[in-house]
N, C-alpha and C. Protein backbone atom coordinates (compact mmCIF):
# COMPACT_ATOMS: atom_id res chain seq x y z
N UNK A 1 -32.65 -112.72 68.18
CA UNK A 1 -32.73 -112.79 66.74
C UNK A 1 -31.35 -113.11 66.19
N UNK A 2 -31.23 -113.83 65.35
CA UNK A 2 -30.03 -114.14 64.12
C UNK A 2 -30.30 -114.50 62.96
N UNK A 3 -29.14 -114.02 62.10
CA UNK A 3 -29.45 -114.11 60.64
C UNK A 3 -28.36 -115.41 60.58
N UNK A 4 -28.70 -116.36 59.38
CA UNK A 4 -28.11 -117.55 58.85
C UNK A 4 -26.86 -116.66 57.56
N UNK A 5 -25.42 -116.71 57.93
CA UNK A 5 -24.93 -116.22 56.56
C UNK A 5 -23.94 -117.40 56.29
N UNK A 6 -22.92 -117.13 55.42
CA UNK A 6 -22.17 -118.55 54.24
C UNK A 6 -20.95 -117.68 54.62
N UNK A 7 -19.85 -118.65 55.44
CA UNK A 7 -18.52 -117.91 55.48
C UNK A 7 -17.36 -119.25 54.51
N UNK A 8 -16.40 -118.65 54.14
CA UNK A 8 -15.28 -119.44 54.19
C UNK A 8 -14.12 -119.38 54.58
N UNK A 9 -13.72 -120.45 55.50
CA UNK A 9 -12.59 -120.40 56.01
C UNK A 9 -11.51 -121.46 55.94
N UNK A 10 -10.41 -121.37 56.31
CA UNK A 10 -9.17 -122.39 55.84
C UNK A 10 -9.68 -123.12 56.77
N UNK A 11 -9.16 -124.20 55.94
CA UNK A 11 -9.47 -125.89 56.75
C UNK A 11 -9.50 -125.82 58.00
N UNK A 12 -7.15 -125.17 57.71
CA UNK A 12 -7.25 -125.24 59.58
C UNK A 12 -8.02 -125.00 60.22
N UNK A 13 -8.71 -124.02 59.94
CA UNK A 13 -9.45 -123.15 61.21
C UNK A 13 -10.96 -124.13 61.49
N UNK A 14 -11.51 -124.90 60.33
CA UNK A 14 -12.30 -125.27 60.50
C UNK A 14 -12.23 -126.79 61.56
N UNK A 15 -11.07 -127.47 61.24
CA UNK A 15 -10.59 -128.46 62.30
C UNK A 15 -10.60 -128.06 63.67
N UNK A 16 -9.94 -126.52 63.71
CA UNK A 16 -9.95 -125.94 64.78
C UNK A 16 -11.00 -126.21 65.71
N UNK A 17 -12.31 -125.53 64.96
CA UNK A 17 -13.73 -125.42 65.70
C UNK A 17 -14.29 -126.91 65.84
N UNK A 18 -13.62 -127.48 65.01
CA UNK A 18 -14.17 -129.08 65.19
C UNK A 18 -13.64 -129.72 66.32
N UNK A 19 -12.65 -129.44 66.43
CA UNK A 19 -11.47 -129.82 68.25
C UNK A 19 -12.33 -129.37 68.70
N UNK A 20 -12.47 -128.00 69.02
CA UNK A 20 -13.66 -127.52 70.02
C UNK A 20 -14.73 -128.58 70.14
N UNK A 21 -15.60 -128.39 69.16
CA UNK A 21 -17.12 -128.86 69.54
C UNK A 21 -16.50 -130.71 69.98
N UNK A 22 -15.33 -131.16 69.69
CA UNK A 22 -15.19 -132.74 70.07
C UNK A 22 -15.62 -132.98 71.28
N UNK A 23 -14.38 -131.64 72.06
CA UNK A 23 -13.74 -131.54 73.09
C UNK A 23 -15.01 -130.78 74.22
N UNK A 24 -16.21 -130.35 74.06
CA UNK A 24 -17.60 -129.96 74.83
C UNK A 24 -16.74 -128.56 74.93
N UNK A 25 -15.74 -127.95 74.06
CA UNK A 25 -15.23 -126.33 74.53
C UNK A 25 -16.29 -125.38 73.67
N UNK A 26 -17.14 -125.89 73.25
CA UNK A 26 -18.19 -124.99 72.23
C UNK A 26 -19.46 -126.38 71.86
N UNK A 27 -19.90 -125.42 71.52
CA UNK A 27 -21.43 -126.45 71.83
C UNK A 27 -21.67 -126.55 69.93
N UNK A 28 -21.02 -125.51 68.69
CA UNK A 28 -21.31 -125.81 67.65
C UNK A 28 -20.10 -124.66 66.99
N UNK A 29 -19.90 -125.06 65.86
CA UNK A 29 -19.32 -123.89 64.94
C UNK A 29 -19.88 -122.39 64.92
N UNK A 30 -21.30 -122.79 64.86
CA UNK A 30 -21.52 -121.04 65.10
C UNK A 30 -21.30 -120.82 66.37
N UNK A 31 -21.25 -121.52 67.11
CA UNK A 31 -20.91 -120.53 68.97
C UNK A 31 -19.30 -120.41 68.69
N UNK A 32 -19.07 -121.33 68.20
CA UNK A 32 -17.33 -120.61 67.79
C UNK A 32 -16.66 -119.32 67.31
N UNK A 33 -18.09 -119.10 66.33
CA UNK A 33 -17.69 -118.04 65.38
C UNK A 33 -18.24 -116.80 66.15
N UNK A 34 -19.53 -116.93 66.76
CA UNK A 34 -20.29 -115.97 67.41
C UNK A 34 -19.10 -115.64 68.66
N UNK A 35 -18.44 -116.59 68.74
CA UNK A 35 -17.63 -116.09 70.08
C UNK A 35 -16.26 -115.10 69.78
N UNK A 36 -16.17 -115.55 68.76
CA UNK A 36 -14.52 -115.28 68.22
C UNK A 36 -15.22 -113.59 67.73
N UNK A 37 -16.36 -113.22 67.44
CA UNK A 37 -16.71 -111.91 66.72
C UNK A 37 -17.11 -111.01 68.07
N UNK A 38 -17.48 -112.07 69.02
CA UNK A 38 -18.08 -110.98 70.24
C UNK A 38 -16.29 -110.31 71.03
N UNK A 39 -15.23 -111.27 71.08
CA UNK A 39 -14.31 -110.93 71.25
C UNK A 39 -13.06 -109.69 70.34
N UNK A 40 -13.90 -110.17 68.96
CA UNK A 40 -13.52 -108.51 68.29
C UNK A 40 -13.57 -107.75 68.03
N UNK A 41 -15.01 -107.72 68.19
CA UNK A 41 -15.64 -106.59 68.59
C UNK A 41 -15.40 -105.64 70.34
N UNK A 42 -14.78 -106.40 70.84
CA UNK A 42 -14.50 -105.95 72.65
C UNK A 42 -12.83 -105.53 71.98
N UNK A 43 -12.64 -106.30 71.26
CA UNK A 43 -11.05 -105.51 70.95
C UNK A 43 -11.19 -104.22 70.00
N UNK A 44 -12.25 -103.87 69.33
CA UNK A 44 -12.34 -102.85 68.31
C UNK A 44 -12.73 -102.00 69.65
N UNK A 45 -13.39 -102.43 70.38
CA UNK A 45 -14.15 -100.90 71.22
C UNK A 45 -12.97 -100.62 72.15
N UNK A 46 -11.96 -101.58 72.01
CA UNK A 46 -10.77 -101.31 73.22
C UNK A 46 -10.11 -100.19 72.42
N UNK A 47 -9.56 -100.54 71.53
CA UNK A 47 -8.57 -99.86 70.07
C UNK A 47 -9.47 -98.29 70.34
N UNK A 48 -10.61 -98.14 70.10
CA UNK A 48 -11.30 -97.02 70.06
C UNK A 48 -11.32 -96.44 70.97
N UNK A 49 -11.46 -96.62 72.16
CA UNK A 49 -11.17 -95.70 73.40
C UNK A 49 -9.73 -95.56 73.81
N UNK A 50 -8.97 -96.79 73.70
CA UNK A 50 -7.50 -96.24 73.68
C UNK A 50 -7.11 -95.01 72.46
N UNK A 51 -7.48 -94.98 71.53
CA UNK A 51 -7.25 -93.51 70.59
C UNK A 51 -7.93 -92.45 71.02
N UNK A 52 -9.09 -92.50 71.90
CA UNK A 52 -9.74 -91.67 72.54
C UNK A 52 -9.01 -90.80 74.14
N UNK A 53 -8.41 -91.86 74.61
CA UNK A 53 -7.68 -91.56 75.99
C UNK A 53 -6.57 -91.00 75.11
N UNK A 54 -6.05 -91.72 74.09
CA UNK A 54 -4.47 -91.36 73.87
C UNK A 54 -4.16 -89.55 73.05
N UNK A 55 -5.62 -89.12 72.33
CA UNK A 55 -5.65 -88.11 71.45
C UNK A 55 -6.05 -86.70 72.54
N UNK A 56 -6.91 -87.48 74.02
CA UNK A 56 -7.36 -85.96 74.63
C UNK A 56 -6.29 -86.04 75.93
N UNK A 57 -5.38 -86.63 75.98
CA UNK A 57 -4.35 -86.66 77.48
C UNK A 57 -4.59 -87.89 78.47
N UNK A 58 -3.97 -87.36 79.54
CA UNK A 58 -3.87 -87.60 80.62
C UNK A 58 -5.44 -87.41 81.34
N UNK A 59 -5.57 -88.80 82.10
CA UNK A 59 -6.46 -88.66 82.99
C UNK A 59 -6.29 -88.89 83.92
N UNK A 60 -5.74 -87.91 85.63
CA UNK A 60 -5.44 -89.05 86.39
C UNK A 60 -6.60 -89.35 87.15
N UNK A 61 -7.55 -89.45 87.27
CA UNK A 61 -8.97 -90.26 88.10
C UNK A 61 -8.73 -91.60 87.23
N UNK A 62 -8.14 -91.84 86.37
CA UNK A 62 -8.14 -93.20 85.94
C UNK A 62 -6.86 -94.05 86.04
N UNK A 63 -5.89 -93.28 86.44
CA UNK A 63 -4.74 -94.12 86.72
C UNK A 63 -4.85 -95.38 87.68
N UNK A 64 -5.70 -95.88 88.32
CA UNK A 64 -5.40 -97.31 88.97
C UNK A 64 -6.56 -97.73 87.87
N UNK A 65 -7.02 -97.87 86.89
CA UNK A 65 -7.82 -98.12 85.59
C UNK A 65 -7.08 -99.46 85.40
N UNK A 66 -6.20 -99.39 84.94
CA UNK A 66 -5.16 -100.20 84.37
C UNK A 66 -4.89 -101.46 85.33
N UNK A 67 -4.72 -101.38 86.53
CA UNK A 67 -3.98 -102.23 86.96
C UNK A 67 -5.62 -103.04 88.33
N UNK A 68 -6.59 -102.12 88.02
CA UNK A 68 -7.66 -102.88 88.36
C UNK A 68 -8.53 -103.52 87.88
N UNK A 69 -8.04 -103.59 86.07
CA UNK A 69 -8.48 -104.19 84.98
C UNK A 69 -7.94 -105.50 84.78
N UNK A 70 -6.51 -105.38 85.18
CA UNK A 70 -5.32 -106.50 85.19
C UNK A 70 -6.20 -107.52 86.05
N UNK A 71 -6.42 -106.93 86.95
CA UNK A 71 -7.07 -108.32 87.83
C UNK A 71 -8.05 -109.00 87.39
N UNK A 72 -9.45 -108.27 86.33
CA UNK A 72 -10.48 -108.83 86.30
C UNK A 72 -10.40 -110.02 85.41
N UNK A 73 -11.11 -111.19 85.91
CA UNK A 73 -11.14 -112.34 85.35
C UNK A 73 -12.45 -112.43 84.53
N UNK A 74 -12.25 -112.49 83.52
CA UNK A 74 -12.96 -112.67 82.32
C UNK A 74 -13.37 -113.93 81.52
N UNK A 75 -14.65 -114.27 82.30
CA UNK A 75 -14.82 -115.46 82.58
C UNK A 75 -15.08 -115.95 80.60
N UNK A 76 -15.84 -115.56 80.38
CA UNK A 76 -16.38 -115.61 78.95
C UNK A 76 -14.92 -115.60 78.39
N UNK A 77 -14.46 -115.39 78.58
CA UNK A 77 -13.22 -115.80 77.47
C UNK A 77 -12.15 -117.14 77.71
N UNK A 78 -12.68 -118.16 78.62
CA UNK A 78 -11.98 -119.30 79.13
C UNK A 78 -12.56 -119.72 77.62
């Protein structure tokens, strides 16, 4: 399911998404936009559990967390 809504944005940005869709890096403006929101939304839930780790301590069962995260390749975001 999706809803149709009316955004506005600076030119630049709209050239931006237009490079994209030239260039086959996005298939339309809304996969641009749908992409750019699924990615800030993964940064809001990051922000939120980092205040969550940072307000109750130390965990060490999660200390190699960090640096086995470093590795993962995150394909969806090429």
């Amino acid at each position: 399911m999706s809803k149709q809504i009316t955004v506005r944005l600076p030119d630049e940005l709209v050239d931006f998404m237009d490079q994209l869709v030239a260039a086959d890096k996005a298939s339309s403006r809304a996969s641009v936009v749908a992409r750019a929101m699924e990615r800030e939304r993964r940064r809001e839930l990051a922000a939120r559990d980092l205040a969550i780790l940072t307000e109750h301590g130390d965990y060490p069962d999660l200390e190699g967390l960090a640096p086995a995260a470093a590795g993962t390749v995150l394909s969806d975001l090429d």
